[in-house]
Protein backbone atom coordinates (compact mmCIF):
# COMPACT_ATOMS: atom_id res chain seq x y z
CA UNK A 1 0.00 0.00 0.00
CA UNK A 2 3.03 2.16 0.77
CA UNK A 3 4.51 2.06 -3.21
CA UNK A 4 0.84 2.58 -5.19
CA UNK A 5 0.50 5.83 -2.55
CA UNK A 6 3.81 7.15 -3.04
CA UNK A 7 3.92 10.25 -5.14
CA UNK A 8 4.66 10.04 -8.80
CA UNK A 9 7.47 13.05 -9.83
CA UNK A 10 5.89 15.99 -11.71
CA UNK A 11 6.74 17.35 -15.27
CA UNK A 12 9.45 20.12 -15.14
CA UNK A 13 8.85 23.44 -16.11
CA UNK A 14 10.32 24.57 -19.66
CA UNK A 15 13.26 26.49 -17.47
CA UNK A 16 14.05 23.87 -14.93
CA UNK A 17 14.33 21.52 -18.22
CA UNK A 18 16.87 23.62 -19.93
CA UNK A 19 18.66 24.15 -16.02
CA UNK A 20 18.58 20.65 -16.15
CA UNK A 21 20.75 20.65 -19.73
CA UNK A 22 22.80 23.56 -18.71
CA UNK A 23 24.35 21.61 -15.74
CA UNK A 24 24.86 18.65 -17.78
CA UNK A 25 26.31 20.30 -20.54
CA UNK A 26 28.47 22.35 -18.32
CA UNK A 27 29.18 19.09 -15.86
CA UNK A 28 30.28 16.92 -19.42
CA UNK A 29 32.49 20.21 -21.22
CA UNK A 30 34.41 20.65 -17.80
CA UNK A 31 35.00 16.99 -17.26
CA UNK A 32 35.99 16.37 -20.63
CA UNK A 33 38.43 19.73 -21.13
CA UNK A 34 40.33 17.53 -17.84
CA UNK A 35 41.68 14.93 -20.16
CA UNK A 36 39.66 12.41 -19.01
CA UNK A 37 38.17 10.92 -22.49
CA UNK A 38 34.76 11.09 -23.01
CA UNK A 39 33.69 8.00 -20.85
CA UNK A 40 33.78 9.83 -17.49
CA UNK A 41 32.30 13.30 -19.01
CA UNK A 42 28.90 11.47 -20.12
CA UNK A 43 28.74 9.17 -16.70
CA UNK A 44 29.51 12.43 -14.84
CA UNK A 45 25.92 13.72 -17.10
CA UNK A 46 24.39 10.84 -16.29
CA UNK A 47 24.45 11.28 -12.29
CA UNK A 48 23.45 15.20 -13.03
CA UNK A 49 20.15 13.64 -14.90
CA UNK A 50 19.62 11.33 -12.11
CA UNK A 51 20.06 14.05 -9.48
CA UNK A 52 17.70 16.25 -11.46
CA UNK A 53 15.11 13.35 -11.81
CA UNK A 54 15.10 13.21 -7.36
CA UNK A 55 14.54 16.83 -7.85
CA UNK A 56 11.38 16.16 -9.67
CA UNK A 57 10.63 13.82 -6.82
CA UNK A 58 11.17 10.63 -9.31
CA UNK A 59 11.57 7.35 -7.20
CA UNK A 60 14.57 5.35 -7.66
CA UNK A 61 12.55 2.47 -9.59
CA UNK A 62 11.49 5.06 -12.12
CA UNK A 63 14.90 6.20 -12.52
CA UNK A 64 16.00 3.44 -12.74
CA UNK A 65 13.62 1.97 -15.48
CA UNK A 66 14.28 4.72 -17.33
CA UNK A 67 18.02 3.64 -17.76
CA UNK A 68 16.74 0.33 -18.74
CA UNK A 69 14.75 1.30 -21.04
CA UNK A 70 17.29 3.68 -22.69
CA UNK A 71 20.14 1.21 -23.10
CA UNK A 72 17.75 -1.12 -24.47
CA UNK A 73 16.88 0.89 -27.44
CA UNK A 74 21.16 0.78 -27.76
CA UNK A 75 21.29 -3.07 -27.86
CA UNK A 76 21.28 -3.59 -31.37
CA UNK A 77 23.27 -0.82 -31.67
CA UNK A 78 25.85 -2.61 -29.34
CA UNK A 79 25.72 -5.59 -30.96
CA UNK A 80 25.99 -4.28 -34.67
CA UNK A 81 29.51 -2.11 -32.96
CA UNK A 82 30.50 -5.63 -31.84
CA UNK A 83 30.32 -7.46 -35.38
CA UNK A 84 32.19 -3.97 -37.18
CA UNK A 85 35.04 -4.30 -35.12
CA UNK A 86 35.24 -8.56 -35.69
CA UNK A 87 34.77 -7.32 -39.69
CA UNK A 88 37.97 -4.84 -39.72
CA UNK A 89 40.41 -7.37 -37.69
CA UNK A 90 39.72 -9.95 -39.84
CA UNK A 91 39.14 -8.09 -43.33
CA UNK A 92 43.19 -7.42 -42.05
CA UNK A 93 43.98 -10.60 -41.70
CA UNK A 94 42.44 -11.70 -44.41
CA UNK A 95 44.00 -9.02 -46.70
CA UNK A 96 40.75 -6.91 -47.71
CA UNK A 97 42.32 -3.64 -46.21
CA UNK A 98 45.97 -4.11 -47.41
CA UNK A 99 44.33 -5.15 -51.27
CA UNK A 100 42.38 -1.79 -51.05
CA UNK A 101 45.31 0.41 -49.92
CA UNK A 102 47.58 -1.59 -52.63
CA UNK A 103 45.88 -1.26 -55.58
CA UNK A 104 44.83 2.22 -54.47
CA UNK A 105 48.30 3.43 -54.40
CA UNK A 106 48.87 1.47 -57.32
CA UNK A 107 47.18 4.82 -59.55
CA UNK A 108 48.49 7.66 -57.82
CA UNK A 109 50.05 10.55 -60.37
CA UNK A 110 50.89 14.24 -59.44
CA UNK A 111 47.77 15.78 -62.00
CA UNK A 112 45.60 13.49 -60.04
CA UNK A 113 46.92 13.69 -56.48
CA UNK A 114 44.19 15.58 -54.43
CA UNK A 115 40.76 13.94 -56.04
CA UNK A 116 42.44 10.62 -55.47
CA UNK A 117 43.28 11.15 -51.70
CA UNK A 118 39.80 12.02 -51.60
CA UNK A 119 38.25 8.99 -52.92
CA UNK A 120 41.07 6.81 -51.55
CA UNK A 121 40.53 8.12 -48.34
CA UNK A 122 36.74 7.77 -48.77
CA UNK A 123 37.07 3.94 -50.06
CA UNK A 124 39.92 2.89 -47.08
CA UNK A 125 37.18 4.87 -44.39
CA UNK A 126 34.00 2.98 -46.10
CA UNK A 127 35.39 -0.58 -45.96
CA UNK A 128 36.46 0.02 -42.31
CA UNK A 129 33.93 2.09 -40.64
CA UNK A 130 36.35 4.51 -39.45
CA UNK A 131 37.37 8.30 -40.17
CA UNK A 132 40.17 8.01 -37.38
CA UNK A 133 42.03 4.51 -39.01
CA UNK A 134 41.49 6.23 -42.69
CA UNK A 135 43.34 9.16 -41.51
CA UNK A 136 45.95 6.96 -39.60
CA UNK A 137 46.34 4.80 -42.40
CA UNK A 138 46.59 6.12 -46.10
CA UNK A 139 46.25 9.26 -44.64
CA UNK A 140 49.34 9.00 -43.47
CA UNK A 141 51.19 8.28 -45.68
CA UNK A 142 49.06 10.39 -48.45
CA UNK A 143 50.18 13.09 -46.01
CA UNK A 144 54.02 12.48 -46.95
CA UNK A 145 53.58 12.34 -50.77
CA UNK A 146 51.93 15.74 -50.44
CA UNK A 147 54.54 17.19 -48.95
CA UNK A 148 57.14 15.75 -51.42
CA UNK A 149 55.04 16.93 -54.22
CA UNK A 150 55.25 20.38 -52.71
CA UNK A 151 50.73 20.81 -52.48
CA UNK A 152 50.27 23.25 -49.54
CA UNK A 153 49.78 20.92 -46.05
CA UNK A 154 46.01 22.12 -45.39
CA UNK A 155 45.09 21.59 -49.19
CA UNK A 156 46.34 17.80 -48.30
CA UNK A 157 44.87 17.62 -44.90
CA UNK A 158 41.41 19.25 -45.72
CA UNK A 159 41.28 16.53 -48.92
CA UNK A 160 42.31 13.46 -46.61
CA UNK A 161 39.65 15.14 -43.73
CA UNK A 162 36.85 15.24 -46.37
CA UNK A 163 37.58 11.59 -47.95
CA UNK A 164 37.98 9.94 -44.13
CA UNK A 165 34.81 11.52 -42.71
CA UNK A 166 33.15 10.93 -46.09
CA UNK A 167 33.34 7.16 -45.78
CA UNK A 168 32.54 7.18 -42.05
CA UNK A 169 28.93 9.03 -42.38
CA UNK A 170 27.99 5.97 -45.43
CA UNK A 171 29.71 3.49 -43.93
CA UNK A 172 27.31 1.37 -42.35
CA UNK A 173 29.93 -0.19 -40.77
CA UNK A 174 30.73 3.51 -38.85
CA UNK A 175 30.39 3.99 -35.36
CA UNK A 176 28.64 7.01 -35.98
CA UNK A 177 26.58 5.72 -38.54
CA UNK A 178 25.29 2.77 -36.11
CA UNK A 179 24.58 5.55 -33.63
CA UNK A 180 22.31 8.18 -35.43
CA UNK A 181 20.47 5.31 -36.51
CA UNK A 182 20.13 3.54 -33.07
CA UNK A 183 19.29 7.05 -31.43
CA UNK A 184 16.83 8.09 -34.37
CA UNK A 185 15.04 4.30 -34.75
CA UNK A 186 15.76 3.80 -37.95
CA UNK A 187 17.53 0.70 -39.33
CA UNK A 188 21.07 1.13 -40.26
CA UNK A 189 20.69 0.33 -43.88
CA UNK A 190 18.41 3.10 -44.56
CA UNK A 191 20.03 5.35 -43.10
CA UNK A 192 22.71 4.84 -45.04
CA UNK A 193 20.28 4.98 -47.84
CA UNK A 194 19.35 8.34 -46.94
CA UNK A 195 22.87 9.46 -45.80
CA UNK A 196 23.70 8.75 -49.72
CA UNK A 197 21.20 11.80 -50.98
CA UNK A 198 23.01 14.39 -49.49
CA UNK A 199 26.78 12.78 -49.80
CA UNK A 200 26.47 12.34 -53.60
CA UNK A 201 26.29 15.84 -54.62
CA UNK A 202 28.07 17.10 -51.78
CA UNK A 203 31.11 14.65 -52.59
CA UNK A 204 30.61 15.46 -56.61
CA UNK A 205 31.31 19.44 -55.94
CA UNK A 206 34.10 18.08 -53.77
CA UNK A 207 35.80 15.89 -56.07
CA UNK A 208 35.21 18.91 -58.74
CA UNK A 209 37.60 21.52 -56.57
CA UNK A 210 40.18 18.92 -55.07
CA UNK A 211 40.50 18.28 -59.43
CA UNK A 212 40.61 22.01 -60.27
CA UNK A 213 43.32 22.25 -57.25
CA UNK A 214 45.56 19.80 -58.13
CA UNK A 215 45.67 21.19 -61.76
CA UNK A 216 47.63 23.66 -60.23
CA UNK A 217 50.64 20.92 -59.00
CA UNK A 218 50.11 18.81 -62.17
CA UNK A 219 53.71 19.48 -63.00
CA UNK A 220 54.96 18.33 -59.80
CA UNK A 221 57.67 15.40 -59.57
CA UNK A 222 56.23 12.50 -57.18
CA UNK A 223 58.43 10.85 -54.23
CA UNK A 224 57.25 7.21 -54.63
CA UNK A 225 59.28 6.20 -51.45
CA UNK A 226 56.75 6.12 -49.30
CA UNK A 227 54.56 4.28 -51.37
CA UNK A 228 57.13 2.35 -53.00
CA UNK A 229 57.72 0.96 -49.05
CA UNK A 230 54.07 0.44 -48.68
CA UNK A 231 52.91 -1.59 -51.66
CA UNK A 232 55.99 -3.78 -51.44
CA UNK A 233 55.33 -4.50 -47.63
CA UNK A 234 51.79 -4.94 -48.07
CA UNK A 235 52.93 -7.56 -50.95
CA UNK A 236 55.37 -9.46 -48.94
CA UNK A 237 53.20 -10.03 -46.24
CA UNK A 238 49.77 -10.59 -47.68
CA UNK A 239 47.90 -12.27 -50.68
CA UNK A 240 47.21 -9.34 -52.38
CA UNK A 241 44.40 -9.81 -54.70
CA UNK A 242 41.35 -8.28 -56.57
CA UNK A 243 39.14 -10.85 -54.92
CA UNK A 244 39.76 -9.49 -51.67
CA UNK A 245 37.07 -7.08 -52.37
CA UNK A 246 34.54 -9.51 -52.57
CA UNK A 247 33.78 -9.56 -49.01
CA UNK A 248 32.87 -5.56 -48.37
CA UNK A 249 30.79 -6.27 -52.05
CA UNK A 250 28.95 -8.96 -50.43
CA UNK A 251 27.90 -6.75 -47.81
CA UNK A 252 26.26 -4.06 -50.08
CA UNK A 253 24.76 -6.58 -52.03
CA UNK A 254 23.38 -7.58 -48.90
CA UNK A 255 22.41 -4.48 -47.78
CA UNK A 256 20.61 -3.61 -51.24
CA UNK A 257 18.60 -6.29 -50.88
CA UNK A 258 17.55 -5.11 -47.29
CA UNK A 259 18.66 -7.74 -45.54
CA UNK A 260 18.78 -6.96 -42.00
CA UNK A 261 21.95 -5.54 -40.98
CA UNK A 262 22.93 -8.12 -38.16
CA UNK A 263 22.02 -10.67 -40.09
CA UNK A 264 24.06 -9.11 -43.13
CA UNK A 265 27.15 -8.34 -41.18
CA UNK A 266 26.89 -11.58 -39.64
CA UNK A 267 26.75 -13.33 -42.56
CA UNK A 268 29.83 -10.57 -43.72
CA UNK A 269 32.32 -11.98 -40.65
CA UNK A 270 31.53 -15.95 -41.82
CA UNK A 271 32.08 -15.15 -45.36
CA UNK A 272 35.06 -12.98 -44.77
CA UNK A 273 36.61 -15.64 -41.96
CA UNK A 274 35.70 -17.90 -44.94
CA UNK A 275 38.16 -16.13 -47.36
CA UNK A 276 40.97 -15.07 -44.96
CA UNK A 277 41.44 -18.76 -44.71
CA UNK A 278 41.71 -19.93 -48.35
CA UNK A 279 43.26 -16.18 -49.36
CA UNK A 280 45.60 -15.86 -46.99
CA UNK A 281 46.22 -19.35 -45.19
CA UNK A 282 45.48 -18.50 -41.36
CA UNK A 283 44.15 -20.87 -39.09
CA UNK A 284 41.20 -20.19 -37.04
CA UNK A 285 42.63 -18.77 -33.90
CA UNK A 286 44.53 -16.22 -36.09
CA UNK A 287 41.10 -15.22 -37.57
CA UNK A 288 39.02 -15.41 -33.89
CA UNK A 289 42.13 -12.86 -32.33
CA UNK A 290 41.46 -10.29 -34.89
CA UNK A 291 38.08 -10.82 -34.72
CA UNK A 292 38.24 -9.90 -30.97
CA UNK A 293 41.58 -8.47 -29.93
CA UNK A 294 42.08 -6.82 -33.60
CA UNK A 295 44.83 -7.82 -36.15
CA UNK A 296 49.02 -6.94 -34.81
CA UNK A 297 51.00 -6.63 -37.67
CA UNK A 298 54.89 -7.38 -37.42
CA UNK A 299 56.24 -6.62 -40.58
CA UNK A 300 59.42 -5.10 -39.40
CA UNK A 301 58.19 -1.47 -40.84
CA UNK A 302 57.09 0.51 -38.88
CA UNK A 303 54.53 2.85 -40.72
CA UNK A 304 52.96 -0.27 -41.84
CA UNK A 305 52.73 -2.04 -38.38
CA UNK A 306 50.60 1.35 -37.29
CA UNK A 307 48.43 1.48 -40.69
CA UNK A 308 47.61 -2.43 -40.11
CA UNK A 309 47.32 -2.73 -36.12
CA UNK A 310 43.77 -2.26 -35.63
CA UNK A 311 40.33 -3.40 -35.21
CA UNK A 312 38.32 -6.77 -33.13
CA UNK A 313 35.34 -6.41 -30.79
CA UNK A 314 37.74 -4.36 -28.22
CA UNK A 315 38.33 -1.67 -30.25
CA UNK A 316 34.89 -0.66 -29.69
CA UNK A 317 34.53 -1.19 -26.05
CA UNK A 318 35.27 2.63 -25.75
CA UNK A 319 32.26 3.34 -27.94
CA UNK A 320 29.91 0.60 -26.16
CA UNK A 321 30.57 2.47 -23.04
CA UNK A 322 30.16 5.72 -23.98
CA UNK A 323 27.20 5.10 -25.62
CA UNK A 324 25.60 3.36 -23.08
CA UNK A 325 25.92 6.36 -20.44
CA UNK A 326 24.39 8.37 -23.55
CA UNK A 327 21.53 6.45 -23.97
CA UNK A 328 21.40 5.75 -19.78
CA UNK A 329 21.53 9.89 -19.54
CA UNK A 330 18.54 9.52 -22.34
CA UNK A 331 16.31 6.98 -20.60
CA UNK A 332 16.47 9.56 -17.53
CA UNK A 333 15.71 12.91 -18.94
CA UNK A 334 13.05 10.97 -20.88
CA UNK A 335 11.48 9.62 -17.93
CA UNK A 336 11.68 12.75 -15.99
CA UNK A 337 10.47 14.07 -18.74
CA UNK A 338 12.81 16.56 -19.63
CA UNK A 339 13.14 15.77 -22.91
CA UNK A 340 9.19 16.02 -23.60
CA UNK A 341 9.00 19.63 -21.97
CA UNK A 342 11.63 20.77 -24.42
CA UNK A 343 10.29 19.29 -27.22
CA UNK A 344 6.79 20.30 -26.45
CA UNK A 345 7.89 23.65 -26.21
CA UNK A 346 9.68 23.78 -30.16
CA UNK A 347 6.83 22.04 -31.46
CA UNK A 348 5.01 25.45 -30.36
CA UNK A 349 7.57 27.42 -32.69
CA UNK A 350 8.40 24.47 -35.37
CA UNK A 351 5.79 23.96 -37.85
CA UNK A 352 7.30 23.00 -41.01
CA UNK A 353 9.88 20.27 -41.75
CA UNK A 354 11.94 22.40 -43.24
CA UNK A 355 12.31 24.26 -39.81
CA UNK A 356 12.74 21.38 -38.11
CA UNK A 357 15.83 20.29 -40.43
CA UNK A 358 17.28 23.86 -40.03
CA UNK A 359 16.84 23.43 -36.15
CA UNK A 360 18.51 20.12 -36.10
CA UNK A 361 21.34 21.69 -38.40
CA UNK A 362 22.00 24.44 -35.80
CA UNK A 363 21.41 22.07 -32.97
CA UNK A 364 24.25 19.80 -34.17
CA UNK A 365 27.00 22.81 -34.17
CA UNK A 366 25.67 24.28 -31.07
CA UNK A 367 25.79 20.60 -29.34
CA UNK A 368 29.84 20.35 -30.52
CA UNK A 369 30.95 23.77 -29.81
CA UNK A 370 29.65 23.03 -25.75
CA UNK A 371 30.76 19.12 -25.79
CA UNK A 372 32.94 18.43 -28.79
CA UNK A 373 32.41 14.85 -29.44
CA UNK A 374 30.37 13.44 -32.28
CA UNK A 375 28.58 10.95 -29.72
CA UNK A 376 27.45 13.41 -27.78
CA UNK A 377 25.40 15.53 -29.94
CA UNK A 378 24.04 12.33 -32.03
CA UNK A 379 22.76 10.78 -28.75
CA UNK A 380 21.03 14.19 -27.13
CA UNK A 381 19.63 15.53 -30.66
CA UNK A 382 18.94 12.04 -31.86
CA UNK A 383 16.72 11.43 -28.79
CA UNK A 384 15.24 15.01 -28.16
CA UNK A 385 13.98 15.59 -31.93
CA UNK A 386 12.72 11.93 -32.95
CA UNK A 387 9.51 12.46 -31.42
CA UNK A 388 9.09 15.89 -33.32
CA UNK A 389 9.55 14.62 -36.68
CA UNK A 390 6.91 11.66 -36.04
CA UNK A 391 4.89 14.49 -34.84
CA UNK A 392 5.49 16.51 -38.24
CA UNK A 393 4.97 13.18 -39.76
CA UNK A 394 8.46 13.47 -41.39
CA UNK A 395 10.89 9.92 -41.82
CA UNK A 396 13.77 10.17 -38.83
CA UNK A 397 15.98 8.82 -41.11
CA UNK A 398 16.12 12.56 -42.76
CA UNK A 399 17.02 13.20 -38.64
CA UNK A 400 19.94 10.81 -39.01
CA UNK A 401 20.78 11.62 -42.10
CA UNK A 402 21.44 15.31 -40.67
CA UNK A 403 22.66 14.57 -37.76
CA UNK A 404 25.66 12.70 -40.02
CA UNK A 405 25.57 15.99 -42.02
CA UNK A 406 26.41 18.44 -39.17
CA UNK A 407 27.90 16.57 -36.53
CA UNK A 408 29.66 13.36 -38.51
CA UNK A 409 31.18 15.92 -40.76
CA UNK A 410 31.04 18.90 -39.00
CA UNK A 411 33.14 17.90 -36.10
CA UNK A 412 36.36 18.57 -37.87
CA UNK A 413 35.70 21.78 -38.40
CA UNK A 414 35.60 22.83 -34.71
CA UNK A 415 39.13 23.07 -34.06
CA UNK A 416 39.18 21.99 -30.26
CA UNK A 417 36.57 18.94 -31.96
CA UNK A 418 37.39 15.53 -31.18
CA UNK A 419 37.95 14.76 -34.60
CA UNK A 420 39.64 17.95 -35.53
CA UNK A 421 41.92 16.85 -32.13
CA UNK A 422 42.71 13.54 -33.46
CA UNK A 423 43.64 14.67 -37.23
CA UNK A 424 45.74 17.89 -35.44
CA UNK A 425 47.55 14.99 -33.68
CA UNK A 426 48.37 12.36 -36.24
CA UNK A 427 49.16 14.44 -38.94
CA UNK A 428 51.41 17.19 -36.93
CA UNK A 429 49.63 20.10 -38.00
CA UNK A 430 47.06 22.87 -36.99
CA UNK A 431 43.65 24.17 -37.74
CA UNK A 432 44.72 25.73 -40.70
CA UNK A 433 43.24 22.93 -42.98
CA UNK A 434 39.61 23.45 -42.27
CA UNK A 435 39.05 26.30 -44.78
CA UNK A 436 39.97 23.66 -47.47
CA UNK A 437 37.67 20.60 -45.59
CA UNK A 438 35.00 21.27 -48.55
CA UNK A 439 32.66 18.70 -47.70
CA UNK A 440 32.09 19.12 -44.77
CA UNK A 441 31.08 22.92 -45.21
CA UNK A 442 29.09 21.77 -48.74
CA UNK A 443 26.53 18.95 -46.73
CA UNK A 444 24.89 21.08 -44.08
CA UNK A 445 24.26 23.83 -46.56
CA UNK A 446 22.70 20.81 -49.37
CA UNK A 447 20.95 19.62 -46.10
CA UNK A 448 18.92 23.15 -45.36
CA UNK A 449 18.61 23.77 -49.40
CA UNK A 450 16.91 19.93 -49.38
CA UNK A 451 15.04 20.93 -46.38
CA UNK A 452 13.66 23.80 -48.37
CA UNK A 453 12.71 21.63 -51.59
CA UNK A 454 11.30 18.81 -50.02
CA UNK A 455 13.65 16.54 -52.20
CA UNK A 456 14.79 13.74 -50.53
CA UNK A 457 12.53 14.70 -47.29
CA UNK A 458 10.36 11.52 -46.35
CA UNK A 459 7.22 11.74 -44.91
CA UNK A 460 5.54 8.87 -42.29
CA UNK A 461 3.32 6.45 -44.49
CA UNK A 462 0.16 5.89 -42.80
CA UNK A 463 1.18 2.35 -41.57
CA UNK A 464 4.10 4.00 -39.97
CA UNK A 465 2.68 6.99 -38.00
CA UNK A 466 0.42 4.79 -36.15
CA UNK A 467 3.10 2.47 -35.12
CA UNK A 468 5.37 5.20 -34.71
């Protein structure tokens, strides 16, 4: 009789909601400007939501089925993370990455040096699902051969910045990509679907000025060392083939076909465990360590033992976490209904879909400049702005398609970003490059003018808004 009288916590009001944000946006910046990673910063926001929600009298059963219920909207998320990271240790091992970067290195000329670190970036940061192992990788060493052709460092950077991140929004293989989908309910595969409406003209116009900008160097002599020591190590040490792109090719085909994407990159880790064993001659417990510890190369070179040591199921144990105290922090605020008060109160203001696109444009950029990490801002926009575009009856995967717009892309071009942090790191340089970062300044812009046209802006069918 006690629990069914206890009192039931009350709605906040629209100012003790955005208090509420304030504090955990200040509570994650300040943790996060310590050093600390972004683990720590987003549990640190979870305890401010739960200390908020005992403000609004919440028991702790509420609260606590509110984290429940948030991390269980993440578990195919966590699972698809899982099966990514198995794909890129063994498509190591089994010589998929190391044919790509080969053969891609293979066409490289002075005239054509800029577009094709932008597409070879792109391909490398497709068929692994990361922006950060692109840029560590070919980036690299497409860095060096810049430099030796004499091309300006932030031309370089801003075309191996657009080509990594490029691959990481469409990748459905993409941490990122997973996430905006998890957070937004949509399946993976059409979001990458959608992601593709925006990327295609945004990456043509790219590809157009990185080729009108290396006419300018067309005359330039190229230093093949680096990728003279590349291709030959990557030879020596693998079964380089064109077959080794069969596996990634599977996977699209898969995907086209809409099979469902746990069951397609399932059936992707068999069929690539499959060939790393007839390709490249490994025995299963090579192929079950990259899978979960991710592949160590010992070649002897050095640059090639970083490129190459990467992937398995821990490599995304730092994700996992952080997105589970994201989607913990999300369960809360929605319980407490935080997240309802402030969405309640733009639906007053937001009519039109093409305002709410614009908003979640802004919202993006605002979310990175106060916490600059990508997961961040995909988890708190993803889950605050669903419910308003099933309210305007509009598809969420245009949501997650923008959020990979703004925040996917856009993070590089915040210079104290995560991403921009990382590149600034591993390349040696500065912020200099993001003037020359093209796509990432072209997408949001196609974004609002799409917004404004309706093309490529889904609506609910009927079917959908009542299950939705």
């Amino acid at each position: 009789m006690e629990d069914t009288k206890k009192k039931q916590g009350r709605k906040p009001k629209l100012f003790e909601a955005l208090i509420c944000f304030f504090f955990i946006i200040i509570a994650i910046s300040a943790t996060y400007r310590l050093k600390a990673g972004m683990e720590m910063p987003l549990m640190l926001g979870v305890a401010v939501s739960i200390i908020f929600a005992f403000y609004l009298r919440y028991s702790w059963s509420d609260i606590q089925s509110g984290i429940i219920s948030g991390v269980n909207n993440a578990l195919i998320c966590f699972c698809i993370l899982l099966l990514a990271g198995m794909l890129v240790g063994i498509w190591i091992i089994g010589g998929t990455v190391p044919s790509i970067i080969y053969y891609g290195l293979q066409v490289i000329s002075p005239g054509i040096f800029l577009p094709f670190t932008f597409i070879l970036c792109s391909i490398v940061s497709l068929a692994t699902g990361t922006s950060f192992g692109s840029i560590a990788t070919v980036g690299l060493a497409l860095f060096g051969v810049g430099q030796g052709l004499g091309i300006p460092t932030p031309i370089t950077v801003g075309a191996i910045a657009s080509g990594a991140f490029l691959g990481d929004k469409i990748s459905p293989l993409s941490d990122t990509s997973v996430a905006a989908a998890s957070m937004c309910d949509v399946n993976i595969f059409d979001h990458v679907k959608s992601t593709i409406y925006t990327s295609i003209p945004a990456a043509i116009i790219t590809f157009i000025i990185y080729t009108v900008l290396g006419l300018q160097y067309a005359s330039g002599t190229l230093d093949i060392a680096n990728i003279t020591l590349i291709t030959t190590t990557l030879d020596a040490n693998f079964n380089i083939s064109l077959l080794a792109f069969l596996p990634p090719i599977i996977i699209i085909v898969l995907s086209i076909f809409k099979v469902p994407s746990l069951l397609a990159l399932g059936s992707g880790v068999v069929i690539s465990a499959i060939f790393a064993i007839f390709m490249q001659g490994v025995d299963l417990g090579a192929i079950f360590s990259a899978a979960t510890k991710g592949y160590t190369s010992n070649t002897g070179v050095a640059m090639i033992d970083k490129i190459l040591s990467r992937g398995g199921m821990n490599m995304m144990a730092s994700t996992i976490i952080m997105i589970f105290a994201a989607t913990a922090m999300g369960g809360v605020l929605t319980k407490s209904q935080v997240l309802s008060t402030i969405l309640e109160s733009l639906l007053k203001v937001v009519k039109k879909s093409s305002q709410l696109i614009t908003l979640s444009v802004f919202s993006g950029y605002i979310a990175q400049l106060i916490a600059p990490t990508m997961m961040f801002g995909i988890v708190m926009i993803g889950k605050t702005l669903t419910p308003a575009y099933k309210k305007l009856n509009v598809d969420p995967k245009v949501l997650s398609r923008t959020l990979g717009d703004t925040i996917t892309l856009g993070n590089v071009l915040i210079p104290w970003g995560g991403a921009s942090l990382y590149l600034q790191g591993v390349l040696s340089v500065d912020a200099s490059y993001i003037p020359y970062t093209f796509l990432s300044i072209l997408s949001p812009i196609i974004a609002i003018l799409f917004a404004f046209t309706g093309f490529g802006v889904w609506k609910l069918s009927k079917q959908e808004s009542d299950t939705k």
